[in-house]
N, C-alpha and C. Protein backbone atom coordinates (compact mmCIF):
# COMPACT_ATOMS: atom_id res chain seq x y z
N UNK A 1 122.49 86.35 59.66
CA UNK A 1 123.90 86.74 59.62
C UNK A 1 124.74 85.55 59.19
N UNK A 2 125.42 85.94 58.22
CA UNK A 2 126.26 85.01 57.89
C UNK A 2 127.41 84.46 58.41
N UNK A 3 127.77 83.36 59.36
CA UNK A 3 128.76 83.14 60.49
C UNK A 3 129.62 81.95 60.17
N UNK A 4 130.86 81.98 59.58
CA UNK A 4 131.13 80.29 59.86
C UNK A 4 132.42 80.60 59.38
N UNK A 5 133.67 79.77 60.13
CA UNK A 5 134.68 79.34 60.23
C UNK A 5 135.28 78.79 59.41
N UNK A 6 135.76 78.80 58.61
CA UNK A 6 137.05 78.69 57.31
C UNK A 6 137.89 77.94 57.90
N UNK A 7 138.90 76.65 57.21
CA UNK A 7 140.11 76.13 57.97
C UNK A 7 141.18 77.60 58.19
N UNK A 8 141.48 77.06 58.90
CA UNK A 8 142.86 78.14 59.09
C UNK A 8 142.29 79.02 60.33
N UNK A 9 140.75 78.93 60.71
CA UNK A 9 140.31 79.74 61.55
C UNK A 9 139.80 80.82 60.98
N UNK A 10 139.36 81.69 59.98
CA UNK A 10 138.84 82.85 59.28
C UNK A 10 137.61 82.55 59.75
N UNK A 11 136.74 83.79 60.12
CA UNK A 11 135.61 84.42 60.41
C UNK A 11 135.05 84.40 59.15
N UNK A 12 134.10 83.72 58.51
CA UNK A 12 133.69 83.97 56.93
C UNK A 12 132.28 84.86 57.39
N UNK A 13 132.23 85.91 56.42
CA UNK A 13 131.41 87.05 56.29
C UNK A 13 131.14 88.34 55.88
N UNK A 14 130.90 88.98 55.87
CA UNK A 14 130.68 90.50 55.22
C UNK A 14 131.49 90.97 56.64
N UNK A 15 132.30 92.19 56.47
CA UNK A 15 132.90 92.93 57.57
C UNK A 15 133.66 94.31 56.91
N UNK A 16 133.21 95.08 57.91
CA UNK A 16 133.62 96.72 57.68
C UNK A 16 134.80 97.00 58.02
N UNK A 17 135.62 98.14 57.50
CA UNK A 17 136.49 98.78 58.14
C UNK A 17 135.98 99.99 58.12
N UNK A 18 136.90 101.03 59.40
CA UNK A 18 136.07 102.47 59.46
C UNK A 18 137.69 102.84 59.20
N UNK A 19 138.07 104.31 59.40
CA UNK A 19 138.72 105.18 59.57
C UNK A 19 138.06 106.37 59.81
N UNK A 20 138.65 106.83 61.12
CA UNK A 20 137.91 107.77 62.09
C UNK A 20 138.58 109.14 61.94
N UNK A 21 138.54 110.05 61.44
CA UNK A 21 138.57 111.43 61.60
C UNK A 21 137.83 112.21 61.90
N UNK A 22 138.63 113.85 62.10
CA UNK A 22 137.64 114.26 62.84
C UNK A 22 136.23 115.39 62.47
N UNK A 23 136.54 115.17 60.86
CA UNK A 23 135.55 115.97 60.22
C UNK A 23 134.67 114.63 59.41
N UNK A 24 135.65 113.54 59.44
CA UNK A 24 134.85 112.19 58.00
C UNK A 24 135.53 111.54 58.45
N UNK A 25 134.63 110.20 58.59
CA UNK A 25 134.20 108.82 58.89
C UNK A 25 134.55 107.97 57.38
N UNK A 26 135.53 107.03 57.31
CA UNK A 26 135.56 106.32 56.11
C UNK A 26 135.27 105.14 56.42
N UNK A 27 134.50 104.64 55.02
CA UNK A 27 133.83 103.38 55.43
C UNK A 27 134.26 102.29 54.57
N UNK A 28 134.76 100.81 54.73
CA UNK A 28 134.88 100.05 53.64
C UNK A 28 134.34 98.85 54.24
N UNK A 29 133.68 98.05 53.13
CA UNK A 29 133.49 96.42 53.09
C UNK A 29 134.28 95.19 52.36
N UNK A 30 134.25 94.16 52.88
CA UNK A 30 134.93 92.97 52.10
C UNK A 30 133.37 91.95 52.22
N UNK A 31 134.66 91.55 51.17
CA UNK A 31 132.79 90.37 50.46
C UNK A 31 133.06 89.12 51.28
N UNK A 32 131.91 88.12 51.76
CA UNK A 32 132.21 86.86 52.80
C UNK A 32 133.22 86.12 52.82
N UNK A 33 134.12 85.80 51.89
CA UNK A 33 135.62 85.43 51.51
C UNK A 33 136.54 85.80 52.31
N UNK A 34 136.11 87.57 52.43
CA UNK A 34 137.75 88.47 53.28
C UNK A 34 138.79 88.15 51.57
N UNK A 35 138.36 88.49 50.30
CA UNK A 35 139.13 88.49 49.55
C UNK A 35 139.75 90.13 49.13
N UNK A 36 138.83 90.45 49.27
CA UNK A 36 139.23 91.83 49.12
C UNK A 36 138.35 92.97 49.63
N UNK A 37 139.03 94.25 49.96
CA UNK A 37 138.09 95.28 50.93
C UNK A 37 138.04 96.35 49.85
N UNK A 38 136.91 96.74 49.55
CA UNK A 38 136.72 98.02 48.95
C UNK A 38 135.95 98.94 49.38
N UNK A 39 136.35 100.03 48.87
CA UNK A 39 135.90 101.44 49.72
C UNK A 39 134.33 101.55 49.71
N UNK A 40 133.22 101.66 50.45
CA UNK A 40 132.38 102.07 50.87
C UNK A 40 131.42 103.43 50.66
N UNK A 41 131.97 103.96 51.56
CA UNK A 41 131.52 105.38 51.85
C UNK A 41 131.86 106.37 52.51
N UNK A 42 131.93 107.68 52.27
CA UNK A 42 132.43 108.32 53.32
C UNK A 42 131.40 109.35 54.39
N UNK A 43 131.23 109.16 55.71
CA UNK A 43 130.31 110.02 56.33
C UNK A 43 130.75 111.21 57.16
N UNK A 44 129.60 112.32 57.17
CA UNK A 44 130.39 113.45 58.12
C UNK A 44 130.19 113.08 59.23
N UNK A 45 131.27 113.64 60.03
CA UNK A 45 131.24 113.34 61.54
C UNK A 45 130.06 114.15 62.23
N UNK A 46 129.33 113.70 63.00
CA UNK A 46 128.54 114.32 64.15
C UNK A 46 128.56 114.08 65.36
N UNK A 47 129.44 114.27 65.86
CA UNK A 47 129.33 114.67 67.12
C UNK A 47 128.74 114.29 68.22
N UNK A 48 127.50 115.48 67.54
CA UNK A 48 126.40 116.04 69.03
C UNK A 48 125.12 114.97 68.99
N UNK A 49 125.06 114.52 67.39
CA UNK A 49 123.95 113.60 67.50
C UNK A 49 124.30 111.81 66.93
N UNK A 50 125.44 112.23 66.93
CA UNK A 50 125.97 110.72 66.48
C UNK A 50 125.78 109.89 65.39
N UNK A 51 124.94 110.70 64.17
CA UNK A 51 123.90 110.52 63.38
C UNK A 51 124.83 109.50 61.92
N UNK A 52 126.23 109.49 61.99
CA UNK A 52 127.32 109.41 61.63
C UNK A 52 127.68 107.69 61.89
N UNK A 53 127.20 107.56 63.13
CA UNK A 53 127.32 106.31 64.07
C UNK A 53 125.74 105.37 63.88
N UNK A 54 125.06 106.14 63.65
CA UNK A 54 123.92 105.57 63.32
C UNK A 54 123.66 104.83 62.10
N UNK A 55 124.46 105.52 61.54
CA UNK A 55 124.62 104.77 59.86
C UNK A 55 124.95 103.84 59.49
N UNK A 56 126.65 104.22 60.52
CA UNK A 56 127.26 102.87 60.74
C UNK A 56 126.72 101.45 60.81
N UNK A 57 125.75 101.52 61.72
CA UNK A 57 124.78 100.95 62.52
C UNK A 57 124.26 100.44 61.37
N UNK A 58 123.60 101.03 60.84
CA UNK A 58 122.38 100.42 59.65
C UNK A 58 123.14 99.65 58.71
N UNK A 59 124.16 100.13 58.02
CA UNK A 59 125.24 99.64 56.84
C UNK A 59 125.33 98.14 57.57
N UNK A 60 126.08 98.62 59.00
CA UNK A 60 126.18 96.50 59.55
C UNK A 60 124.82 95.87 59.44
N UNK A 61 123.63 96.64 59.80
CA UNK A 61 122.40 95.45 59.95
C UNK A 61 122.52 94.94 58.70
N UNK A 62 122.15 95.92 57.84
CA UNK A 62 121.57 95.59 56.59
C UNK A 62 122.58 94.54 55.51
N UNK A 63 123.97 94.27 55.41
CA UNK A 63 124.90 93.90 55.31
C UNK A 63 125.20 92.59 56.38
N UNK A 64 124.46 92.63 57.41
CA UNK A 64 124.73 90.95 58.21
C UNK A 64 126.52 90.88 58.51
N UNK A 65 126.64 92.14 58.93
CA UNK A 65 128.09 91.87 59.18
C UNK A 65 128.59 91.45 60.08
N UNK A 66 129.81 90.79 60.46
CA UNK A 66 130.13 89.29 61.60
C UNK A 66 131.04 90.44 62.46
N UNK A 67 131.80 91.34 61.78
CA UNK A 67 133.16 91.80 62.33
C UNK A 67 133.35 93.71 61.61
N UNK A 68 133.24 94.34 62.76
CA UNK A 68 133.16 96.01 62.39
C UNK A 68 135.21 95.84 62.59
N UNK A 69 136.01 96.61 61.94
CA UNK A 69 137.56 96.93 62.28
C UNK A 69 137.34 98.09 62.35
N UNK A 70 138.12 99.01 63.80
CA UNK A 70 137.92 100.53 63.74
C UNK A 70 139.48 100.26 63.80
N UNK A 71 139.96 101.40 62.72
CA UNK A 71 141.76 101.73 62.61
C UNK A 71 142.48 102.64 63.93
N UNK A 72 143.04 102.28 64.82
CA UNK A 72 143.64 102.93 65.41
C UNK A 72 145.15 103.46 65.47
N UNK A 73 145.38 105.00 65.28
CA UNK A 73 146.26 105.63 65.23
C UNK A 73 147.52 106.04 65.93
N UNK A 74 148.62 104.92 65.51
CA UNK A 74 149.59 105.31 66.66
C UNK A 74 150.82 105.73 65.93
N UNK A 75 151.84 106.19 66.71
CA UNK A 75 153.07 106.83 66.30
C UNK A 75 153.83 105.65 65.87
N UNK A 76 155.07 106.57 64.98
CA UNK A 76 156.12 105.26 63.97
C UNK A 76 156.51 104.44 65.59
N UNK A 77 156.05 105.21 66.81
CA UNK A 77 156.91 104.28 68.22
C UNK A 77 156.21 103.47 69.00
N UNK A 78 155.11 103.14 67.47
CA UNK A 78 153.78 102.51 68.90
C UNK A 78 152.68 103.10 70.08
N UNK A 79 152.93 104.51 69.82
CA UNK A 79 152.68 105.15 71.04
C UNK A 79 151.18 105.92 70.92
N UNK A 80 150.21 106.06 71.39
CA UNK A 80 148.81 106.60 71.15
C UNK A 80 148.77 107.37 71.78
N UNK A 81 148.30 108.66 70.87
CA UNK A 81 147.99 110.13 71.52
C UNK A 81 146.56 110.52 71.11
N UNK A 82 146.21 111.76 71.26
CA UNK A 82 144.74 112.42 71.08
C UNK A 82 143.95 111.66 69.86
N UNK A 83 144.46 111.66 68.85
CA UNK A 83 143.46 110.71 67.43
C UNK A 83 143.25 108.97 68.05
N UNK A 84 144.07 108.27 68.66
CA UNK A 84 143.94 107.00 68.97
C UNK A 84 142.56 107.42 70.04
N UNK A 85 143.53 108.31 71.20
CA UNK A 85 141.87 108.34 71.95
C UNK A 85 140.62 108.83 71.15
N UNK A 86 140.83 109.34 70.36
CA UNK A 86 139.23 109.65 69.63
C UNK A 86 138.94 108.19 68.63
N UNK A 87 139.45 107.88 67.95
CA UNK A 87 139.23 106.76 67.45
C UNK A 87 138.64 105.18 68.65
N UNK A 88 139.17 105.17 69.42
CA UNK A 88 138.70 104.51 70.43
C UNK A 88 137.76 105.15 70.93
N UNK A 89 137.31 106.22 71.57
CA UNK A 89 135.96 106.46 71.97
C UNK A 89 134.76 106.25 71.15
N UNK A 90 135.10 106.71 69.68
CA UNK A 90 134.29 106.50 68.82
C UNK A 90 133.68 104.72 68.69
N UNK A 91 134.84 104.00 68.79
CA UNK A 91 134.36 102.83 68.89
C UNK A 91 133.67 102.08 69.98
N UNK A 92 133.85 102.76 70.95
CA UNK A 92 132.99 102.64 72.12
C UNK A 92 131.46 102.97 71.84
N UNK A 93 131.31 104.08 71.33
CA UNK A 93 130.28 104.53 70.86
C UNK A 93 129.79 103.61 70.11
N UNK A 94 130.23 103.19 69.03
CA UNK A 94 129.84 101.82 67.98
C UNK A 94 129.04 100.96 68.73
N UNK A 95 129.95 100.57 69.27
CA UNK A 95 129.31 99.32 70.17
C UNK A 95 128.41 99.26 71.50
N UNK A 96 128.23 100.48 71.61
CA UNK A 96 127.07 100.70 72.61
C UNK A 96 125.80 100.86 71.71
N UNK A 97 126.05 102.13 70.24
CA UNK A 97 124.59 101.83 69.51
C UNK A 97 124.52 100.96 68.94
N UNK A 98 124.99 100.06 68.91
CA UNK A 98 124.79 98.55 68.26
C UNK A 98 124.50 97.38 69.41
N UNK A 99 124.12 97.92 70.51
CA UNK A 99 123.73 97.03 71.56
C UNK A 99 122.49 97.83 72.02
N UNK A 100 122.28 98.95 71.70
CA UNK A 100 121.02 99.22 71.60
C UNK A 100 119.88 99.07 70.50
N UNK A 101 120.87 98.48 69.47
CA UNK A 101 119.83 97.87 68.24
C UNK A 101 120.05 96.27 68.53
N UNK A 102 120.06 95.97 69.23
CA UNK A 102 120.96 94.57 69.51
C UNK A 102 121.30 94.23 68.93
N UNK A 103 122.43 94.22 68.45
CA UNK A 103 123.41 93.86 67.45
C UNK A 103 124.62 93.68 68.05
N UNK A 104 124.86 92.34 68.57
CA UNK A 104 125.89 91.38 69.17
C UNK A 104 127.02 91.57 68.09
N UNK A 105 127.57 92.77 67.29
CA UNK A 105 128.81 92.65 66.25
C UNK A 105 129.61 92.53 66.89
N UNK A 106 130.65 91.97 67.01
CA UNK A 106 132.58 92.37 67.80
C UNK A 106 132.99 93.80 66.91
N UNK A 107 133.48 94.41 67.68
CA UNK A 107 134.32 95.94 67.59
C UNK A 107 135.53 95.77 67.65
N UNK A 108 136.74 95.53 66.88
CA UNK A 108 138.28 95.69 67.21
C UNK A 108 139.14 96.85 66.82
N UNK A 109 139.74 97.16 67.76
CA UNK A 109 140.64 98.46 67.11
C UNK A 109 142.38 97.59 66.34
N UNK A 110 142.00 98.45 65.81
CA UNK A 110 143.69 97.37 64.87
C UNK A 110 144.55 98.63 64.42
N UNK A 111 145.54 98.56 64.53
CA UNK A 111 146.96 99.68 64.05
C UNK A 111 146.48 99.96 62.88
N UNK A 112 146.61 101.02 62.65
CA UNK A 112 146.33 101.65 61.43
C UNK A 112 147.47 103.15 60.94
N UNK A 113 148.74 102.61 61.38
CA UNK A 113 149.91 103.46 61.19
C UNK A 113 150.16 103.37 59.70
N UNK A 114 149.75 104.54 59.04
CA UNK A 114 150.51 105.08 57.41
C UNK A 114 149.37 104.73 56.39
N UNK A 115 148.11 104.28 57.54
CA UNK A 115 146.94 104.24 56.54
C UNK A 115 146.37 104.75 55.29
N UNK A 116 146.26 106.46 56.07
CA UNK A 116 145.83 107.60 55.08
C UNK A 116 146.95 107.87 54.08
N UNK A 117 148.37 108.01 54.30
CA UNK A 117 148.94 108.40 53.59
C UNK A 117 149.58 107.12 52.75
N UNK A 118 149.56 105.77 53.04
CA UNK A 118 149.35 104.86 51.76
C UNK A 118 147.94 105.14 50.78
N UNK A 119 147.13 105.91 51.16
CA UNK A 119 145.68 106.11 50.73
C UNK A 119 146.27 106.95 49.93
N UNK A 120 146.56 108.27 50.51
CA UNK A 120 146.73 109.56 49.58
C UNK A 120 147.63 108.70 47.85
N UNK A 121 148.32 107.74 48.77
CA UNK A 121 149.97 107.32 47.44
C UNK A 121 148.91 106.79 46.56
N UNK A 122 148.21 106.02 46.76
CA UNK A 122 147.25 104.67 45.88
C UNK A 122 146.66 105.74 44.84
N UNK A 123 145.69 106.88 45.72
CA UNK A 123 144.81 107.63 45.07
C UNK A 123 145.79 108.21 44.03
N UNK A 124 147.02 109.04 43.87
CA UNK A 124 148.07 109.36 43.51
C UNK A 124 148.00 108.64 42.27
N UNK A 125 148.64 107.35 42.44
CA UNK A 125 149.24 106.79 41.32
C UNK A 125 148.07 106.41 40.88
N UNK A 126 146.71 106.47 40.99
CA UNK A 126 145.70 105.82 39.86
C UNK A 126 145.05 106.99 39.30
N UNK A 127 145.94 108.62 39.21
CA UNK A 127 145.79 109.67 38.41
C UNK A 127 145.08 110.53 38.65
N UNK A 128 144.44 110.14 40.18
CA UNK A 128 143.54 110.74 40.70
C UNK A 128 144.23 112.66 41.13
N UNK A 129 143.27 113.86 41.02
CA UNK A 129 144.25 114.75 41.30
C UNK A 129 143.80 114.86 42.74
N UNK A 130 144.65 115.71 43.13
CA UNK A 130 145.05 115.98 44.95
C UNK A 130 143.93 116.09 45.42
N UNK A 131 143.20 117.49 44.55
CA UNK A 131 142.27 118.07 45.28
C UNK A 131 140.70 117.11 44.85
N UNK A 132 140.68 116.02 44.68
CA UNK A 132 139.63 115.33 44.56
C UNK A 132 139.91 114.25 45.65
N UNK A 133 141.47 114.04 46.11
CA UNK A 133 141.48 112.82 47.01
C UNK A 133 141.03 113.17 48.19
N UNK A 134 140.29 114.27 48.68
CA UNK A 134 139.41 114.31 50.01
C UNK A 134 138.34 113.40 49.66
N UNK A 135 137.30 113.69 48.97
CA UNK A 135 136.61 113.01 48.41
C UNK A 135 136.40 111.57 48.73
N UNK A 136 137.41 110.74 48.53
CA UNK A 136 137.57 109.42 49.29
C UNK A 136 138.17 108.89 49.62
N UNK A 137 139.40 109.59 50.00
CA UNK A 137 140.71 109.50 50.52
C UNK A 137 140.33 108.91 52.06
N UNK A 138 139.51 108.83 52.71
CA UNK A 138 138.79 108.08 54.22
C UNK A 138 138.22 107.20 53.85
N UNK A 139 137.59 106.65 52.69
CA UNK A 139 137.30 105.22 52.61
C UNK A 139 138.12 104.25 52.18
N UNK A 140 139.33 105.10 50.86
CA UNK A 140 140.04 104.09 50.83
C UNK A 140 140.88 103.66 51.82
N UNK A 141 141.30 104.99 52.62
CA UNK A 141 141.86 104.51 53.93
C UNK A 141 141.00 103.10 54.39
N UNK A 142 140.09 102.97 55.10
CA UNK A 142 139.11 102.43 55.85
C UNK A 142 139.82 100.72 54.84
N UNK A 143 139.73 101.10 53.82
CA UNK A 143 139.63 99.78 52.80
C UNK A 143 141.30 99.11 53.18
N UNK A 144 141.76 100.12 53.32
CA UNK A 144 143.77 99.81 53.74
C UNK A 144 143.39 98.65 54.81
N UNK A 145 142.62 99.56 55.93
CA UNK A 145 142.29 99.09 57.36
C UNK A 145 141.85 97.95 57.62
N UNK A 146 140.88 97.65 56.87
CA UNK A 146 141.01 96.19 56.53
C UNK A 146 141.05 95.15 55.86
N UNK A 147 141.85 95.68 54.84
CA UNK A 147 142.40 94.68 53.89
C UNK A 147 143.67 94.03 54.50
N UNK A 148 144.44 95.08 55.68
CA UNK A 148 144.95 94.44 56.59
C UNK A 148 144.71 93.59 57.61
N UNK A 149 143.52 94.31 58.02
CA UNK A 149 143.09 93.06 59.26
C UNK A 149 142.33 91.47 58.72
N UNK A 150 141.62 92.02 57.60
CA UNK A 150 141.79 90.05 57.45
C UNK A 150 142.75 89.39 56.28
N UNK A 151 143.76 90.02 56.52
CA UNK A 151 144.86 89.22 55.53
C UNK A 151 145.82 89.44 56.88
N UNK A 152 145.75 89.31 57.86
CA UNK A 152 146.39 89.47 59.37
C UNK A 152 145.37 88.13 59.85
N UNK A 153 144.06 87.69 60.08
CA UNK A 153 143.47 87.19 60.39
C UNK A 153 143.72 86.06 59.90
N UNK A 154 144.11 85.90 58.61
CA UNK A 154 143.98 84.46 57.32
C UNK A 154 145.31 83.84 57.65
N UNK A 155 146.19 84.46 57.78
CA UNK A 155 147.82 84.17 57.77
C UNK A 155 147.93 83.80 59.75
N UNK A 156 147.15 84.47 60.77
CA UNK A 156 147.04 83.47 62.13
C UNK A 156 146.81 82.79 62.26
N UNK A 157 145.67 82.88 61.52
CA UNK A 157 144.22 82.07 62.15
C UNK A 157 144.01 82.54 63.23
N UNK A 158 143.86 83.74 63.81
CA UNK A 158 143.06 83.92 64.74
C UNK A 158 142.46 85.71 65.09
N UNK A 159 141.74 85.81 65.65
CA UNK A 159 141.70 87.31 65.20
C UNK A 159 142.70 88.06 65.72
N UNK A 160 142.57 89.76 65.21
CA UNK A 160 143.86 90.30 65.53
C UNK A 160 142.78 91.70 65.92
N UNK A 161 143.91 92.74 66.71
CA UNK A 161 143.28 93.30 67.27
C UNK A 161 143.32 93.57 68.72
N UNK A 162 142.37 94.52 69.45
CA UNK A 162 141.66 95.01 70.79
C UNK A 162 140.31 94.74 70.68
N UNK A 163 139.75 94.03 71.39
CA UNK A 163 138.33 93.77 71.05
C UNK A 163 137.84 95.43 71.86
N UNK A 164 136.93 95.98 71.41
CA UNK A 164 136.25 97.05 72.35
C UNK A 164 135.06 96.52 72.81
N UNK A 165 135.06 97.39 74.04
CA UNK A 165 134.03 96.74 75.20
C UNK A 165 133.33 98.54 75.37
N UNK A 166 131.84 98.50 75.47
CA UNK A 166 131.74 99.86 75.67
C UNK A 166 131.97 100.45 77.26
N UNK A 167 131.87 101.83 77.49
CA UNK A 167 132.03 101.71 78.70
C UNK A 167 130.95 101.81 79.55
N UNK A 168 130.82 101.38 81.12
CA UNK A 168 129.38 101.25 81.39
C UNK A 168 129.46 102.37 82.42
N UNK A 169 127.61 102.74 81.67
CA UNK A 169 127.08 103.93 82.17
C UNK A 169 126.59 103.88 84.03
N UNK A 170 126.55 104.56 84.71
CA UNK A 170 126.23 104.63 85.76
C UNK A 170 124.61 104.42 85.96
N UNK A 171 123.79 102.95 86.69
CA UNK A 171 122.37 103.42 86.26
C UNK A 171 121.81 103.91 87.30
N UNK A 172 120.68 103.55 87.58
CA UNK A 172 119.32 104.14 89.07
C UNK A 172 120.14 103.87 90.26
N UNK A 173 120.86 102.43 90.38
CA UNK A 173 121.26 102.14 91.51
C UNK A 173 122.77 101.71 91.43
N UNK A 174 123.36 102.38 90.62
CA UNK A 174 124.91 103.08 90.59
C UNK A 174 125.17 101.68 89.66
N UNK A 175 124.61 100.24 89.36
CA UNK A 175 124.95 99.55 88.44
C UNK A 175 125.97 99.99 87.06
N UNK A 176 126.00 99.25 86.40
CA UNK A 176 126.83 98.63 85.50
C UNK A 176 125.99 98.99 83.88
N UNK A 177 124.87 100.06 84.10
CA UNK A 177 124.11 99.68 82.73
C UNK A 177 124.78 100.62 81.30
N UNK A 178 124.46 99.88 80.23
CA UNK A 178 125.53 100.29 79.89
C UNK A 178 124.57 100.51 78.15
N UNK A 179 124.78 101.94 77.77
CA UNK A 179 123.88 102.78 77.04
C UNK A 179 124.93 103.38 76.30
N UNK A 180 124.63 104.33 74.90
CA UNK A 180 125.36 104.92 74.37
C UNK A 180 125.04 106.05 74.99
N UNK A 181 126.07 106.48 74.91
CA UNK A 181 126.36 108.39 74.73
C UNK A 181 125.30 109.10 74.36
N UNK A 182 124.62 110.16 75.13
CA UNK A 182 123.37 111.19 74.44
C UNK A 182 122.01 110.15 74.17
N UNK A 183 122.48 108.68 74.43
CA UNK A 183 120.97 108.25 74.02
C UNK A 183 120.47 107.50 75.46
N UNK A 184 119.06 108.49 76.01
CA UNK A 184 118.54 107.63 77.07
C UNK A 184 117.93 106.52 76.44
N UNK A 185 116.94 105.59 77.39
CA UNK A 185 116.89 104.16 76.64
C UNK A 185 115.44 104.59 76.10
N UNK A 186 114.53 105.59 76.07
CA UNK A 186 113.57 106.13 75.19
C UNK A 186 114.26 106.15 73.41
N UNK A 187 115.73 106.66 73.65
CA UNK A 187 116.07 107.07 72.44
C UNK A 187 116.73 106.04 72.02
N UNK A 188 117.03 105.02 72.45
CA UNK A 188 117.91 103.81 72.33
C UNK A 188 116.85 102.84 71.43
N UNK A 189 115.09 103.00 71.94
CA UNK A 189 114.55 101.98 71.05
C UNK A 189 113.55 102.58 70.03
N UNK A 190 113.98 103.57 69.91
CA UNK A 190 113.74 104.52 68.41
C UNK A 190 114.99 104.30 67.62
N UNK A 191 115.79 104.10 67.79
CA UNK A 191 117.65 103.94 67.12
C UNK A 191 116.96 103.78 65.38
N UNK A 192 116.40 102.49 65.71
CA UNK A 192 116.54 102.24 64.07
C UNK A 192 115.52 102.86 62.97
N UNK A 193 114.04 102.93 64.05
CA UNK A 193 113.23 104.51 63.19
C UNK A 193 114.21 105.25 62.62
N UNK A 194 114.87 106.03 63.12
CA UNK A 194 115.04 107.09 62.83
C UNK A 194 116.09 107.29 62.00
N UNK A 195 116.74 105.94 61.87
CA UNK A 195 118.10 105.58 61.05
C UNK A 195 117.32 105.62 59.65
N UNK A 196 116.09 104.70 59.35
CA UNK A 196 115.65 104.95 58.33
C UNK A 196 115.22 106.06 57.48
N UNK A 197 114.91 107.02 58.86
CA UNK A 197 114.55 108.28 58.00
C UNK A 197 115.67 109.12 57.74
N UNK A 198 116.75 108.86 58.26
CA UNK A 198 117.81 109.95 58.02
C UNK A 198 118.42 110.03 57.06
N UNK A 199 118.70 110.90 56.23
CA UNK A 199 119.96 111.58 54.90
C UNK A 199 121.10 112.52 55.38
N UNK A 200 121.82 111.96 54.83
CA UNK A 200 123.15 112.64 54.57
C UNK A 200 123.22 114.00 54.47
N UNK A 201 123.92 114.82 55.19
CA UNK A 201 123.62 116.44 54.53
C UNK A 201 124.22 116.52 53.17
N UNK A 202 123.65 117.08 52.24
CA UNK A 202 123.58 117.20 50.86
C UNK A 202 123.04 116.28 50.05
N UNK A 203 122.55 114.81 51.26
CA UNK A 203 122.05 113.81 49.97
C UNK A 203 120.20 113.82 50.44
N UNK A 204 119.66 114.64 49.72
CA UNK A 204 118.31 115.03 49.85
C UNK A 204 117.51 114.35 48.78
């Protein structure tokens, strides 16, 4: 993994942004610089098997990424309702299957107010038509998401953000252990089997 400190304080490395909805997952990367974030990918949401989150998962291994940004959704008043809480659970989720692949990444939630719809404007003015900006209208979001957070990061020097912490599961003896969602720890050290075998629905 590529790790090291820039003057000014910058995190130098490969790092994701997501944008969390509730049908598609948008995905973007920036190159070890933090010079610029471009759109990724976009995944369907699952739910029931998290299979969505698993990907996630693989994209950071395989990529050596230092820093995941999940966009969180609040009102023009600051204020977080039902999408912030799903966007934050989701990132909880992150960071529990990424501690079952052990993968020590940091998780931050960062404002992500007017994301999509600076997305929809961008897609807009580069001639793109409407009905194609589903398509990747969630990654370029994702790419908004953090093209802000490390040009927020470069101009502190320091990180910006909620770090997420997952939440801990109840274990044998009422402890602190702390597992993802739907995965007992049988299924926790299969995680990355099965990441390899998995496709996209429609990408067969």
């Amino acid at each position: 993994m590529v790790e090291a400190m820039v003057p000014g304080g910058y995190l130098r490395g490969v790092k994701l942004g997501v944008d969390v909805g509730t049908v598609r997952v948008g995905v973007a990367v920036c190159d070890p610089d933090g010079i610029l974030a471009t759109p990724l990918r976009t995944l369907k949401r699952d739910a029931k098997k998290a299979s969505d989150v698993r990907i996630l998962v693989r994209e950071a291994l395989e990529r050596d990424v230092v820093e995941i940004f999940v966009g969180l959704p609040r009102t023009m008043k600051g204020e977080e309702h039902a999408s912030a809480t799903m966007a934050s659970d989701y990132a909880k989720l992150l960071v529990s299957t990424l501690r079952a692949a052990d993968a020590d990444i940091p998780v931050w939630l960062v404002d992500e107010r007017l994301s999509t719809v600076s997305a929809h404007r961008d897609l807009h003015q580069a001639g793109m038509s409407s009905r194609d900006h589903r398509k990747v209208v969630d990654q370029v979001a994702a790419a908004g998401i953090l093209q802000h957070a490390i040009d927020m990061q470069k101009a502190r020097g320091t990180e910006v953000g909620r770090r997420v912490s997952a939440d801990p599961q109840p274990g044998p003896t009422g402890g602190g252990a702390q597992a993802a969602p739907d995965l007992d720890a049988h299924s926790a050290q299969r995680i990355l089997p099965e990441m390899e075998g998995y496709s996209e629905p429609g990408q067969q």
